[in-house]
Protein backbone atom coordinates (compact mmCIF):
# COMPACT_ATOMS: atom_id res chain seq x y z
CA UNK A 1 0.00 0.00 0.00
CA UNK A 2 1.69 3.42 -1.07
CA UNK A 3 -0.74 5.70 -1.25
CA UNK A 4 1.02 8.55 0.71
CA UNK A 5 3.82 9.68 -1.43
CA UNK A 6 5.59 11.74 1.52
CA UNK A 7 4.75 14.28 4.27
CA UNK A 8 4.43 17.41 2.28
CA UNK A 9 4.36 20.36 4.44
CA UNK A 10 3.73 21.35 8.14
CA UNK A 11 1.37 24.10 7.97
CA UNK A 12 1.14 26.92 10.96
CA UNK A 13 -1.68 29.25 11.53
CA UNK A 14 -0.63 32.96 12.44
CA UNK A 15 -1.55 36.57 13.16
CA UNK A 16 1.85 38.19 12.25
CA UNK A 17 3.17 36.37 8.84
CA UNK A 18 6.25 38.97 8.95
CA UNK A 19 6.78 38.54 12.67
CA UNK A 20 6.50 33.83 11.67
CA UNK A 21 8.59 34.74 8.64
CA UNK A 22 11.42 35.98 10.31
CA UNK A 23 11.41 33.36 12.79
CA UNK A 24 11.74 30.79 10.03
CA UNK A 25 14.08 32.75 8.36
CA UNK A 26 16.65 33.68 10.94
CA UNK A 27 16.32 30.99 13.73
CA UNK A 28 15.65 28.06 11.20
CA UNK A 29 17.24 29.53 7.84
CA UNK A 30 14.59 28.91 5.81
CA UNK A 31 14.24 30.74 3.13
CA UNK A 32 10.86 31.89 1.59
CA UNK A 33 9.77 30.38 -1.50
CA UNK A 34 6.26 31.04 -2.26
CA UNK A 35 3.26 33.27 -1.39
CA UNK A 36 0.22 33.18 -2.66
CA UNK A 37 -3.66 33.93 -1.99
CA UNK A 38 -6.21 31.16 -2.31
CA UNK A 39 -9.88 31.03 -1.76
CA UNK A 40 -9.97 33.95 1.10
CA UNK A 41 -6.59 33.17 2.97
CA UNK A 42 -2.78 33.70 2.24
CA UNK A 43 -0.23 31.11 2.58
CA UNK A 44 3.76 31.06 2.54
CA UNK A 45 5.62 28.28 1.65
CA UNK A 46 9.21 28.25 3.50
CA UNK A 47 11.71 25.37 2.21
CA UNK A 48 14.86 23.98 4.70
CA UNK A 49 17.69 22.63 3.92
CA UNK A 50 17.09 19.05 3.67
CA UNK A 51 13.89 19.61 1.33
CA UNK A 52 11.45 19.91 4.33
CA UNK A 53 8.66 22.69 3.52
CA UNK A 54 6.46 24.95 6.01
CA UNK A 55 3.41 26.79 5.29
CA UNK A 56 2.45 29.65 7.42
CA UNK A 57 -1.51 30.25 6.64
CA UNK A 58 -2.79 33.90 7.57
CA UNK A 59 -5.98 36.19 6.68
CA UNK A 60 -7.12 39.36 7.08
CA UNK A 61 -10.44 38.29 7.47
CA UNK A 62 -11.33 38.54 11.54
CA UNK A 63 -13.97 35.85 9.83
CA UNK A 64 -11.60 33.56 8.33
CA UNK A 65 -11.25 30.04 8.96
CA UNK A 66 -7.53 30.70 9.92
CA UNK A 67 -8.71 33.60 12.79
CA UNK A 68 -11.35 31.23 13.84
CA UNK A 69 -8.55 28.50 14.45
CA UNK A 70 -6.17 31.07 16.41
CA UNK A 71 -9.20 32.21 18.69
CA UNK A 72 -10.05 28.95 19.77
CA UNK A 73 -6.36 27.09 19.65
CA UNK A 74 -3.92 29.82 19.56
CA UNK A 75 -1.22 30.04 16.95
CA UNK A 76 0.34 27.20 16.25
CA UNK A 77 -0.05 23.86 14.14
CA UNK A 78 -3.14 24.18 11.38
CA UNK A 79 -2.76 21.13 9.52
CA UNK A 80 0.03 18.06 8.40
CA UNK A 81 -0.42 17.93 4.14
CA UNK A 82 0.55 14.12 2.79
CA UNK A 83 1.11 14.14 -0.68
CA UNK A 84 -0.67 11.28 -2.63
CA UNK A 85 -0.93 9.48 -5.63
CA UNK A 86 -4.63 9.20 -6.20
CA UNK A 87 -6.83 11.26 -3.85
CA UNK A 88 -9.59 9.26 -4.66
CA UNK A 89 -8.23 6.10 -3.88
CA UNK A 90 -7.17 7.60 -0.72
CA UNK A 91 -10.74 8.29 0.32
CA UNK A 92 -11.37 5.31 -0.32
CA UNK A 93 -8.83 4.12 1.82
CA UNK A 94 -9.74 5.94 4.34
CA UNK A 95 -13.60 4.92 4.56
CA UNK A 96 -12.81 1.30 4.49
CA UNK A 97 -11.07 1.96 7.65
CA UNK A 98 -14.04 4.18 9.08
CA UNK A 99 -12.58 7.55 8.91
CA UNK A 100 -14.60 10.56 7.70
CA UNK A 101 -12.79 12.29 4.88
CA UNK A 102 -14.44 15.43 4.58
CA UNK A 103 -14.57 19.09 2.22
CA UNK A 104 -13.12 16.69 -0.43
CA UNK A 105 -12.14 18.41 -3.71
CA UNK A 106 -11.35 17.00 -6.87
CA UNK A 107 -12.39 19.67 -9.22
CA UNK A 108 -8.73 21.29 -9.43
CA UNK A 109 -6.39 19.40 -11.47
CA UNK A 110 -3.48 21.05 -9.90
CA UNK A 111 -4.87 20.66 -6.27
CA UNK A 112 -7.11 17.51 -5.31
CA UNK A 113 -7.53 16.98 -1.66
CA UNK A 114 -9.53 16.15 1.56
CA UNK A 115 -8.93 16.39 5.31
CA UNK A 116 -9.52 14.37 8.51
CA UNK A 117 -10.73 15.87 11.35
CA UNK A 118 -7.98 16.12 14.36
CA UNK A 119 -10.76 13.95 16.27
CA UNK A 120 -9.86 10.92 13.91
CA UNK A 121 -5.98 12.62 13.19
CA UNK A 122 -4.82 12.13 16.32
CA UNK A 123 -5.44 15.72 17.40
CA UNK A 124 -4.16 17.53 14.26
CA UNK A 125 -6.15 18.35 10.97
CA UNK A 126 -4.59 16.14 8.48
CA UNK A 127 -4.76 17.26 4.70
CA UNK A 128 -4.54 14.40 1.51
CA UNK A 129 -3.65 16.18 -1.53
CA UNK A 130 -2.64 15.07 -4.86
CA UNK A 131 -0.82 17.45 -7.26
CA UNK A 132 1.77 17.46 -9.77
CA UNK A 133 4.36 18.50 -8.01
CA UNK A 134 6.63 19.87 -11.47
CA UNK A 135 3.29 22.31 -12.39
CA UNK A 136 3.74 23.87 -8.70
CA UNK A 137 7.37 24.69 -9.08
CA UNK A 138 6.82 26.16 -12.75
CA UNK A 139 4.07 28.40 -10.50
CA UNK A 140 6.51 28.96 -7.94
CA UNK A 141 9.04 29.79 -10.92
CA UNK A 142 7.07 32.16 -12.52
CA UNK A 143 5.79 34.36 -9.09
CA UNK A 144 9.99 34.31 -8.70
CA UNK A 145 9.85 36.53 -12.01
């Protein structure tokens, strides 16, 4: 069974991206990669040395599902992203072990996905995405330009 290709990214939810950013930056050395608004929120993309990403999610939106998350939890850990090779075989996979996959999307070509809720994730929202991975860096690429 290989339906998770890797652990993609460690996603953390914050007030301050420029204040998260510079921790990443000068305590971790990461260096910024990617930034980029989708459906309401902002995210950053941060790579290490080794290949590791980490997403800081943010919005300006007091409404947002990102301020929602720091009122109740604080900052801190949003999600875990595994990539994987067919999303719908992964939900799939999932229901036949009685998990809930839920806001599953499959209508982007360059972003399919669903999540598990943290009470069936061990306490953490996990995110199942499938992308190709060479159409993101030609996006990341061309936002370098």
């Amino acid at each position: 069974m290989d339906l998770v290709e890797k652990l993609d990214h460690v996603a953390f939810a914050v007030r301050d991206k420029h204040r998260a950013a510079n921790y990443l930056t000068n305590v971790l050395g990461a260096k910024e990669v990617f930034d980029m608004e989708w459906g309401g929120f902002r995210f950053t993309t941060f790579l290490m040395g080794s290949g590791s990403m980490l997403e800081l999610v943010y919005a300006d939106d007091p409404d947002s599902f990102v301020n929602r998350f720091i009122e109740k939890r604080g900052e801190g850990v949003h999600h875990l992203t595994f990539k994987v090779r067919d999303i719908e075989e992964m939900v799939e996979h999932l229901r036949s072990r009685g998990l809930n996959p839920f806001d599953i999307n499959t209508s982007n070509e360059l972003w399919k996905e669903c999540y598990i809720h943290p009470r069936e994730g061990m306490g953490t929202l996990i995110q199942f995405a499938e992308f190709p991975e060479e159409e993101w860096v030609k996006i990341w690429e061309q936002s370098r330009k």
